[in-house]
N, C-alpha and C. Protein backbone atom coordinates (compact mmCIF):
# COMPACT_ATOMS: atom_id res chain seq x y z
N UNK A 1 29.50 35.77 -15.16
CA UNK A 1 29.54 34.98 -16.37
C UNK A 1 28.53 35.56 -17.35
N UNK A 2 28.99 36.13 -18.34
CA UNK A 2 27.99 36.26 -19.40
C UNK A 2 27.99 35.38 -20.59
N UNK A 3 26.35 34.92 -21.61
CA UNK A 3 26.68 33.77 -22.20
C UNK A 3 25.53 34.48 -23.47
N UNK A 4 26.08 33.70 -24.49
CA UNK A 4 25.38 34.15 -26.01
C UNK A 4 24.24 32.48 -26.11
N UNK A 5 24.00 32.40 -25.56
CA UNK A 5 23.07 30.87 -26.32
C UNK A 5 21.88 31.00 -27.11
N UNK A 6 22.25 30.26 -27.92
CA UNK A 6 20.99 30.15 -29.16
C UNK A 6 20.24 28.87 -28.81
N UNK A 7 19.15 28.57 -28.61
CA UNK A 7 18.24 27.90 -27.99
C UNK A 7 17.27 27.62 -29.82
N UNK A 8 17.18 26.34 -29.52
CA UNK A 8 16.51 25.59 -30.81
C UNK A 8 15.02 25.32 -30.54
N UNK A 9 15.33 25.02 -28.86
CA UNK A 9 13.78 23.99 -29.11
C UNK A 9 13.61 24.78 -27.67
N UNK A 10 12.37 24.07 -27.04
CA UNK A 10 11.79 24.74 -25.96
C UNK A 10 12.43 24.00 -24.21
N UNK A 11 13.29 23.16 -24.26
CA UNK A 11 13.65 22.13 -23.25
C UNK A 11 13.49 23.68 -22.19
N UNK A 12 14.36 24.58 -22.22
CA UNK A 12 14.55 25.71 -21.40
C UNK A 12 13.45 26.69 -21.35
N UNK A 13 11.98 26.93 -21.39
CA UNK A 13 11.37 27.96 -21.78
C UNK A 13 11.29 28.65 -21.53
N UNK A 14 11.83 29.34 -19.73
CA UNK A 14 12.00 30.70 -19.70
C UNK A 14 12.98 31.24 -19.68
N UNK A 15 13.76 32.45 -19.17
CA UNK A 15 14.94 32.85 -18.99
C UNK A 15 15.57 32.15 -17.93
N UNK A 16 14.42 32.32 -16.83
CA UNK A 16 15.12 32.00 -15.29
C UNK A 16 15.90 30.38 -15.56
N UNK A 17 14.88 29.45 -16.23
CA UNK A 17 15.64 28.00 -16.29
C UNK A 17 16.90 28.56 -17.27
N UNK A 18 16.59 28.56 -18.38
CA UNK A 18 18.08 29.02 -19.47
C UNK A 18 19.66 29.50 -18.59
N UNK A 19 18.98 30.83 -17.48
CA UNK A 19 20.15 31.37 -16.61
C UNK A 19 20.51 30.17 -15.76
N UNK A 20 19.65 29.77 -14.95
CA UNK A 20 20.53 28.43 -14.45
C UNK A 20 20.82 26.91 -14.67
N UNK A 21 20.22 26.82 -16.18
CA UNK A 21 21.27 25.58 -17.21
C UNK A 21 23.02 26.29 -17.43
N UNK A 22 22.46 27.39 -17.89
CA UNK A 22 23.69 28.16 -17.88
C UNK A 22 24.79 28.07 -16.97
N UNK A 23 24.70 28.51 -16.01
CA UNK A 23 25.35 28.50 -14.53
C UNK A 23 25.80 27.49 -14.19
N UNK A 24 24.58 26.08 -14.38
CA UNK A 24 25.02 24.42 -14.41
C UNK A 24 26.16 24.15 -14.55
N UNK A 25 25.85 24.41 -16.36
CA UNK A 25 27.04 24.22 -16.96
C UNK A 25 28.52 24.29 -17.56
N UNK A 26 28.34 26.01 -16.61
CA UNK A 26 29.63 26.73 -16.66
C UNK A 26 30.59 25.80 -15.17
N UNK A 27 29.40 25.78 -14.15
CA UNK A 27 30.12 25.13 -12.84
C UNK A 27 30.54 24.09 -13.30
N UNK A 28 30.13 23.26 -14.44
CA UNK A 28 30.36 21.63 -14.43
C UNK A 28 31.60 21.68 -14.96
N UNK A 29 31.64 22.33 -15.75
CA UNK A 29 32.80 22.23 -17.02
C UNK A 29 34.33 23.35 -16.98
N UNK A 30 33.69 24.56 -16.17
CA UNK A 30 35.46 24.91 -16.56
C UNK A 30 36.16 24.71 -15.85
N UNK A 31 36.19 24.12 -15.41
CA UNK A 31 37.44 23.83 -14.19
C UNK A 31 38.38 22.14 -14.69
N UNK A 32 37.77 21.76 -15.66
CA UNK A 32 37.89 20.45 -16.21
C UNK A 32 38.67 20.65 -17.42
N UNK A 33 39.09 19.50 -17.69
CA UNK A 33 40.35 19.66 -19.07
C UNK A 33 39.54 18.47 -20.05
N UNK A 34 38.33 18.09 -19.53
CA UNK A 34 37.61 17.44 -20.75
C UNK A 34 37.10 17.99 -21.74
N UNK A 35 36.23 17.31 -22.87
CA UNK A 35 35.83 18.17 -23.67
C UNK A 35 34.35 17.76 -23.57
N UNK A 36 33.90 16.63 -22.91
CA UNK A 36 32.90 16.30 -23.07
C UNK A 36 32.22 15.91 -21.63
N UNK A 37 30.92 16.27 -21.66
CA UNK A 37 30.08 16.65 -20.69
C UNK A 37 28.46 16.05 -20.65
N UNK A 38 28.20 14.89 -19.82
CA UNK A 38 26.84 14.77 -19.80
C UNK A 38 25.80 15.61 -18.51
N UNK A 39 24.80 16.37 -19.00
CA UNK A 39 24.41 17.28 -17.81
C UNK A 39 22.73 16.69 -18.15
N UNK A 40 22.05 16.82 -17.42
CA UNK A 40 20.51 16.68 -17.48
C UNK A 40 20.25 16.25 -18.48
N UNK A 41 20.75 15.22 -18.72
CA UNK A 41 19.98 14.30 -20.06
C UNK A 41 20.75 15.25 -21.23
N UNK A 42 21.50 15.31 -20.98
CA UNK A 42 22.20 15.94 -22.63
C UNK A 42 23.64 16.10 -22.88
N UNK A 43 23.98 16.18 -24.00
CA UNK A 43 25.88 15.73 -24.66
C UNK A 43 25.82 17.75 -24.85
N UNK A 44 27.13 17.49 -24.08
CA UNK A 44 27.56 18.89 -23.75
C UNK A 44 29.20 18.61 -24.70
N UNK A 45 29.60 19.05 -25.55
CA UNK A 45 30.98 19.55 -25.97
C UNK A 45 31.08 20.82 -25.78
N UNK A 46 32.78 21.19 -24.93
CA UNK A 46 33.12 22.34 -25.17
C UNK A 46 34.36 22.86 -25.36
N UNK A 47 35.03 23.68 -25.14
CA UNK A 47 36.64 24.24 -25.57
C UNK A 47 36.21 25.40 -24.63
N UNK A 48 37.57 25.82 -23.80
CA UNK A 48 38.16 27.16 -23.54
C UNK A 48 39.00 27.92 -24.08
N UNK A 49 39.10 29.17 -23.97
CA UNK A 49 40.16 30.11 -24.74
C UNK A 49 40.09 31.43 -24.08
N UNK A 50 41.35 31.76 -23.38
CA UNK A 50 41.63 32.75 -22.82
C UNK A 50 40.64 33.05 -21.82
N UNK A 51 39.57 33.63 -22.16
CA UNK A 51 38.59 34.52 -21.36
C UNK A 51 36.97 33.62 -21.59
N UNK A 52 36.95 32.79 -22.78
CA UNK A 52 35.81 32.59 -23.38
C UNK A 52 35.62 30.59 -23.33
N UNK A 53 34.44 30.83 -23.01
CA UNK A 53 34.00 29.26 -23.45
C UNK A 53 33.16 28.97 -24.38
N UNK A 54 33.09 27.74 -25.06
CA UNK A 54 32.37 27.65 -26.23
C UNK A 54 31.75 26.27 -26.02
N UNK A 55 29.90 26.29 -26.24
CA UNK A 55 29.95 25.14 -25.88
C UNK A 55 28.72 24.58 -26.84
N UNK A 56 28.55 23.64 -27.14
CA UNK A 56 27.23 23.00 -28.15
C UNK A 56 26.92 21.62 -27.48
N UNK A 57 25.73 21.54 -27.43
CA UNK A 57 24.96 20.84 -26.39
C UNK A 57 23.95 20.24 -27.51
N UNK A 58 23.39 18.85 -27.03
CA UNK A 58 22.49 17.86 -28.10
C UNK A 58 22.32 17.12 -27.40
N UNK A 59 21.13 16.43 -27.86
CA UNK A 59 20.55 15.34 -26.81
C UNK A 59 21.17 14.43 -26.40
N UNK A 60 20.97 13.70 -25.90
CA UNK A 60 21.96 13.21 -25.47
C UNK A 60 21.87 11.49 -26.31
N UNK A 61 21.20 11.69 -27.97
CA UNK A 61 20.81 10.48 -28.70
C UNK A 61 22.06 11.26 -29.74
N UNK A 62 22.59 12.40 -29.57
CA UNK A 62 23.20 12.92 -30.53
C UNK A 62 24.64 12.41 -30.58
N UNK A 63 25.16 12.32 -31.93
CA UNK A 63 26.78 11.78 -31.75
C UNK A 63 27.20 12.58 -31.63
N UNK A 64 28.29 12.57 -30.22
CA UNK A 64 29.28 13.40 -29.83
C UNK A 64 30.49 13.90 -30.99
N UNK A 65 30.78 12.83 -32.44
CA UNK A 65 31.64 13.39 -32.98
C UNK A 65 31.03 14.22 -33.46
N UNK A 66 29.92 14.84 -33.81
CA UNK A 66 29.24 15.60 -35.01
C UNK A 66 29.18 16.74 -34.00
N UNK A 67 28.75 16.84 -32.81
CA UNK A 67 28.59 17.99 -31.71
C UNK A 67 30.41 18.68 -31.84
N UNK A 68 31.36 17.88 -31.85
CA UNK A 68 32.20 18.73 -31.37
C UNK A 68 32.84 18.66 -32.93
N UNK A 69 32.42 18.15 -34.18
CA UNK A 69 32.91 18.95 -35.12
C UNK A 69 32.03 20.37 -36.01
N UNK A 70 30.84 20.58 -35.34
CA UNK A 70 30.20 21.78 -35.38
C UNK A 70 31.09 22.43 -34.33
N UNK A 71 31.38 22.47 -32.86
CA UNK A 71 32.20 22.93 -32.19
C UNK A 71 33.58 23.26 -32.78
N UNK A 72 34.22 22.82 -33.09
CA UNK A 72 35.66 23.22 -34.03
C UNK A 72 35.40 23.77 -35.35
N UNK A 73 34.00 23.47 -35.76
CA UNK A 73 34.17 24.72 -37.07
C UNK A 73 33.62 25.87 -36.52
N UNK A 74 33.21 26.23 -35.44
CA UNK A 74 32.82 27.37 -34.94
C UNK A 74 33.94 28.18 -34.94
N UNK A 75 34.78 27.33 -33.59
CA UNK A 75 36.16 28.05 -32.83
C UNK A 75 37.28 28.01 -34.04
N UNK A 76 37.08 27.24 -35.37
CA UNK A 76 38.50 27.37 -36.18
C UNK A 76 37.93 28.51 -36.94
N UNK A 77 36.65 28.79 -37.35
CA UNK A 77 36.11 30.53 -38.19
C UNK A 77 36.49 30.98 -37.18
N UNK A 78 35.50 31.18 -36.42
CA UNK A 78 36.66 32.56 -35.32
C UNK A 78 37.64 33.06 -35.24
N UNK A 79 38.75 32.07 -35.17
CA UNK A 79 39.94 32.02 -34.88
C UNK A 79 40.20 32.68 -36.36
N UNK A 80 39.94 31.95 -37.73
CA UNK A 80 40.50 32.92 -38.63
C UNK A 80 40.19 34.28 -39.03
N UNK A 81 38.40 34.49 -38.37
CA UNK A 81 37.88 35.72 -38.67
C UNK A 81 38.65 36.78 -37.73
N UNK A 82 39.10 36.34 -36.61
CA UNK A 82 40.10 37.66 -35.74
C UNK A 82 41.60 37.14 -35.34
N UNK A 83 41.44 36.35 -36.85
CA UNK A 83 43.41 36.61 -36.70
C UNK A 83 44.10 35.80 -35.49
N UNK A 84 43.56 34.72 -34.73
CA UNK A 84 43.66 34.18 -34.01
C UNK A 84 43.39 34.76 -32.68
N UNK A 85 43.30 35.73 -32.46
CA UNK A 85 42.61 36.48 -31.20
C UNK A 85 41.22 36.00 -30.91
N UNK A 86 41.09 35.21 -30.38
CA UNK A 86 39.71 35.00 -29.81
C UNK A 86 39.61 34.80 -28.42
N UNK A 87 39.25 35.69 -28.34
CA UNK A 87 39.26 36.43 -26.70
C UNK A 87 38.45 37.42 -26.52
N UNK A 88 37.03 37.77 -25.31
CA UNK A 88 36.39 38.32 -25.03
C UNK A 88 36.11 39.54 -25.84
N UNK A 89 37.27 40.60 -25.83
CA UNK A 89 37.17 42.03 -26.29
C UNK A 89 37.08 41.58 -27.99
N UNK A 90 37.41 40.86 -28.30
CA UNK A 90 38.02 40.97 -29.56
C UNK A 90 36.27 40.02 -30.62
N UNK A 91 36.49 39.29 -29.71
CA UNK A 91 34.55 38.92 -30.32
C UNK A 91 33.37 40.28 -30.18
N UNK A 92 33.67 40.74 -29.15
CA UNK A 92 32.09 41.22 -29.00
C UNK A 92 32.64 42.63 -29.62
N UNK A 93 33.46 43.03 -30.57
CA UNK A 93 33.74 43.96 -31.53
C UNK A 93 33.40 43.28 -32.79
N UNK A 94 33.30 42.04 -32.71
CA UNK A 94 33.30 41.48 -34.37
C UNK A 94 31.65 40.54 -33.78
N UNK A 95 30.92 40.87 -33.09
CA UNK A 95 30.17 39.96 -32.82
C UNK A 95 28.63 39.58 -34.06
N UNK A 96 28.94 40.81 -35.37
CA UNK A 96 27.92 40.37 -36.77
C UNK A 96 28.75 39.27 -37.39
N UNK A 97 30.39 38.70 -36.85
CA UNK A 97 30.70 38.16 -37.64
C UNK A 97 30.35 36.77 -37.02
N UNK A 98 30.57 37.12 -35.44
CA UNK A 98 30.32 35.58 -35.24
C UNK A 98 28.69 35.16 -35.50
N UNK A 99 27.43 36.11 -35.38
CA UNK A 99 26.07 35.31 -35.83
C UNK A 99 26.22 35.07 -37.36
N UNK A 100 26.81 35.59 -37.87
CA UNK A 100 27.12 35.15 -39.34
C UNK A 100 27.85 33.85 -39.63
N UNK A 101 28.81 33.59 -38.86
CA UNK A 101 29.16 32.40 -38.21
C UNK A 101 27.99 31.24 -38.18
N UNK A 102 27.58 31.41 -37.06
CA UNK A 102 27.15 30.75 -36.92
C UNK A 102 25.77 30.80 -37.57
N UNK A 103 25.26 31.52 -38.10
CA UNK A 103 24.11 31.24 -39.26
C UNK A 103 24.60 30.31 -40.28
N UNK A 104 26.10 30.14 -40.58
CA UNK A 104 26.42 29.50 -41.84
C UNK A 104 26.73 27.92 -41.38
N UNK A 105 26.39 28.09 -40.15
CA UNK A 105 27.05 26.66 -39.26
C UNK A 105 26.05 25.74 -39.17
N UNK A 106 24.63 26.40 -38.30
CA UNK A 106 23.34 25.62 -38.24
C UNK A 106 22.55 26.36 -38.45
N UNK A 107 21.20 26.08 -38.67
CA UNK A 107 19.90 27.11 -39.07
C UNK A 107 19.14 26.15 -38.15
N UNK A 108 18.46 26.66 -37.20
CA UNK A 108 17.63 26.03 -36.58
C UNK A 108 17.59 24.74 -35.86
N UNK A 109 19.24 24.49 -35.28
CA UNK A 109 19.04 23.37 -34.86
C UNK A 109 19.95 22.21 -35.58
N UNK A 110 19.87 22.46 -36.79
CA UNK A 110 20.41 21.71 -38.51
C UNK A 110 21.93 22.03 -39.06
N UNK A 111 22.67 21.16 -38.80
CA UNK A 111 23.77 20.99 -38.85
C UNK A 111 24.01 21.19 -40.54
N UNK A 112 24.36 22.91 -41.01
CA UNK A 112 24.78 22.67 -42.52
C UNK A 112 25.69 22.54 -42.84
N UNK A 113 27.37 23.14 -42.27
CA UNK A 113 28.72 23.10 -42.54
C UNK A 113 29.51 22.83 -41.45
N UNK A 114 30.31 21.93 -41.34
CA UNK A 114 31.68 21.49 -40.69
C UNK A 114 33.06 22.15 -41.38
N UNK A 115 32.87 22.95 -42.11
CA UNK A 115 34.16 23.42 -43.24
C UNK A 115 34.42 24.21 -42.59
N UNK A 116 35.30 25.10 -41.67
CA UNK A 116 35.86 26.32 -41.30
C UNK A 116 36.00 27.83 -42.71
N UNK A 117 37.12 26.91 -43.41
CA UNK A 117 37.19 27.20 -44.70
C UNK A 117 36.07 28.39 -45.39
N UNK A 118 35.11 27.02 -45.23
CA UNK A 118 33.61 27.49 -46.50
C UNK A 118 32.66 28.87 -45.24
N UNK A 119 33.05 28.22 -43.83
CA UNK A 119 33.00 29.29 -43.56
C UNK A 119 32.79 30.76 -43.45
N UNK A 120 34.12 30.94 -43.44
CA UNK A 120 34.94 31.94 -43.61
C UNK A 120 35.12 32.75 -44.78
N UNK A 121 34.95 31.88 -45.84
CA UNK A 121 34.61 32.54 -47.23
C UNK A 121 32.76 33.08 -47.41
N UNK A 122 31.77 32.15 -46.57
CA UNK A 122 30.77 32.84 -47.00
C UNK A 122 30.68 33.95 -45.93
N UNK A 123 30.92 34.19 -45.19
CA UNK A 123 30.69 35.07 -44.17
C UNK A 123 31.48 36.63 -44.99
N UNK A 124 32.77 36.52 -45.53
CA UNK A 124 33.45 37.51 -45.90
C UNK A 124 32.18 37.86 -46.71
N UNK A 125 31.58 37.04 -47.79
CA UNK A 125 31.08 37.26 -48.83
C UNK A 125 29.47 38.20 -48.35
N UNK A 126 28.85 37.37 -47.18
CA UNK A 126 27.89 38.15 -46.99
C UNK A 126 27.92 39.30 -46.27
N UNK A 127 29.53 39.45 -45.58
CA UNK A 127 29.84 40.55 -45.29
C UNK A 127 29.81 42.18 -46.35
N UNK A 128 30.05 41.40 -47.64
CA UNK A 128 30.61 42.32 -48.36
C UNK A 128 29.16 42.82 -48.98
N UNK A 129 28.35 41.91 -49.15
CA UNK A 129 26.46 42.36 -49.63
C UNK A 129 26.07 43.35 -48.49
N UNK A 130 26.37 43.81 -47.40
CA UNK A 130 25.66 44.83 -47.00
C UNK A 130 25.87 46.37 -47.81
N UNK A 131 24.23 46.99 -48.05
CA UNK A 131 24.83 48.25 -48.47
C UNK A 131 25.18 49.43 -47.96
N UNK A 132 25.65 50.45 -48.54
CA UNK A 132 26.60 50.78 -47.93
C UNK A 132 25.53 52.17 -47.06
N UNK A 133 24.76 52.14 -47.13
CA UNK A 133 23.29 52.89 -46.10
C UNK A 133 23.72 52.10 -44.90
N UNK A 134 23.87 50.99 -45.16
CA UNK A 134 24.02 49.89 -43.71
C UNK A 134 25.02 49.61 -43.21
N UNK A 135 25.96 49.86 -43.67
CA UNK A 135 27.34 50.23 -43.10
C UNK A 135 27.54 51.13 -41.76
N UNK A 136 28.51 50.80 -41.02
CA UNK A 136 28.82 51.22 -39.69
C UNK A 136 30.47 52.47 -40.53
N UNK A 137 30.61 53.73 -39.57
CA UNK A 137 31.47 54.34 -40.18
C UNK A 137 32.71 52.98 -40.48
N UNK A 138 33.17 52.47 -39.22
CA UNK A 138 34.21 51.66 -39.58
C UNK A 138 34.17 50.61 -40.50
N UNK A 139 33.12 50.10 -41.12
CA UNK A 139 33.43 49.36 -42.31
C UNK A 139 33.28 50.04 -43.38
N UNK A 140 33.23 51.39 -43.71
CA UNK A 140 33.40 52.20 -44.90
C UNK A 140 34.64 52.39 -44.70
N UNK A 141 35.02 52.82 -43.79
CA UNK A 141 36.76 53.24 -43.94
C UNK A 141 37.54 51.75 -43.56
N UNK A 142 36.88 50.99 -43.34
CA UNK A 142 37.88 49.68 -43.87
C UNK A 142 37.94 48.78 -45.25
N UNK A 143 36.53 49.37 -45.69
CA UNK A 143 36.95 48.93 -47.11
C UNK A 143 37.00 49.78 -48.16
N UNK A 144 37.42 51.03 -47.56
CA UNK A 144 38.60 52.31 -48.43
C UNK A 144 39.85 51.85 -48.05
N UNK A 145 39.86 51.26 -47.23
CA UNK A 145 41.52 51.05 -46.69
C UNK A 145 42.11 50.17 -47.94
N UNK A 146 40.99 49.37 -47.91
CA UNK A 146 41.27 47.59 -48.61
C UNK A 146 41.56 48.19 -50.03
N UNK A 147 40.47 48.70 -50.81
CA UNK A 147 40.55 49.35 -52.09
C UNK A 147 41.85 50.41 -51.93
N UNK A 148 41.93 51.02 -51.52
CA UNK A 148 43.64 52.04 -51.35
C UNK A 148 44.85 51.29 -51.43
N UNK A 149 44.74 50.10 -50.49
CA UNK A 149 46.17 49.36 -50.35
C UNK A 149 46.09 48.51 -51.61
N UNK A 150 44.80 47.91 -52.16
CA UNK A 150 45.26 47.35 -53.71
C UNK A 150 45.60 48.08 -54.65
N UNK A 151 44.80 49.48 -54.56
CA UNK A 151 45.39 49.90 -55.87
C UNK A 151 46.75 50.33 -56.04
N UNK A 152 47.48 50.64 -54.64
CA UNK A 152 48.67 50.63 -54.32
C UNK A 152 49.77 49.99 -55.05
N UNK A 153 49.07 48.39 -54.70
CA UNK A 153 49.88 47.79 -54.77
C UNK A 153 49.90 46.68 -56.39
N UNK A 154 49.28 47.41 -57.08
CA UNK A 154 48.92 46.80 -58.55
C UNK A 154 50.06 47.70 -59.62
């Protein structure tokens, strides 16, 4: 099982506890068709997909609707940032898009957008502010592609 968690506060402080909250909570939950999960004093929402689990966790004083609609604006950007492919290989090729993601989702803990949408539009957008020193070969030749096929098609 490998897992991306972003950790807010200190409940977990070293790795070793983090790896086996982790482990906890993978045993508790995938084998289940719920979405919701109380584990050691805390509100666990999650979703499966293909290969991948997704999960956001809050105290357990936290409302479960607000946990799993940060959870669905996660998994509905995703889903539009790779075309509905969201599945293992296909994230950890796009994986600046998902911390971008999720930078636009919470900052520290702080619930800023539920919009998929708004999303998805700021992420393109701060996609597009990197310069081009900082560019990877494949996003220069994908946004020659982009500029080629419009002028194409004008």
């Amino acid at each position: 099982m490998e897992a991306l968690i972003l950790y807010y506060d200190d409940t977990y402080p070293s790795v070793k506890e983090q790896k086996a909250f982790e482990k906890n909570i993978f045993n508790k939950t995938h084998r289940t068709d719920s979405e919701i999960a109380l584990l050691e004093g805390l509100t666990v929402v999650y979703k499966g997909s293909i290969d991948l689990y997704f999960y956001v966790i809050g105290s357990s004083y936290e409302n479960e609707l607000m946990l799993m609609a940060v959870l669905n604006c996660l998994f509905d950007s995703l889903s539009q940032m790779l075309r509905k492919n969201v599945e293992k290989r296909a994230l950890l090729e796009n994986m600046e898009g998902l911390f971008l993601a999720v930078d636009e989702i919470v900052d520290g803990g702080v619930i800023l957008e539920s919009d998929p949408q708004q999303v998805v539009h700021r992420v393109a957008l701060r996609g597009e502010d990197v310069p081009l020193t900082e560019q990877t070969v494949s996003q220069v030749l994908q946004s020659a592609k982009e500029q080629i096929k419009w002028s194409l098609l004008r």
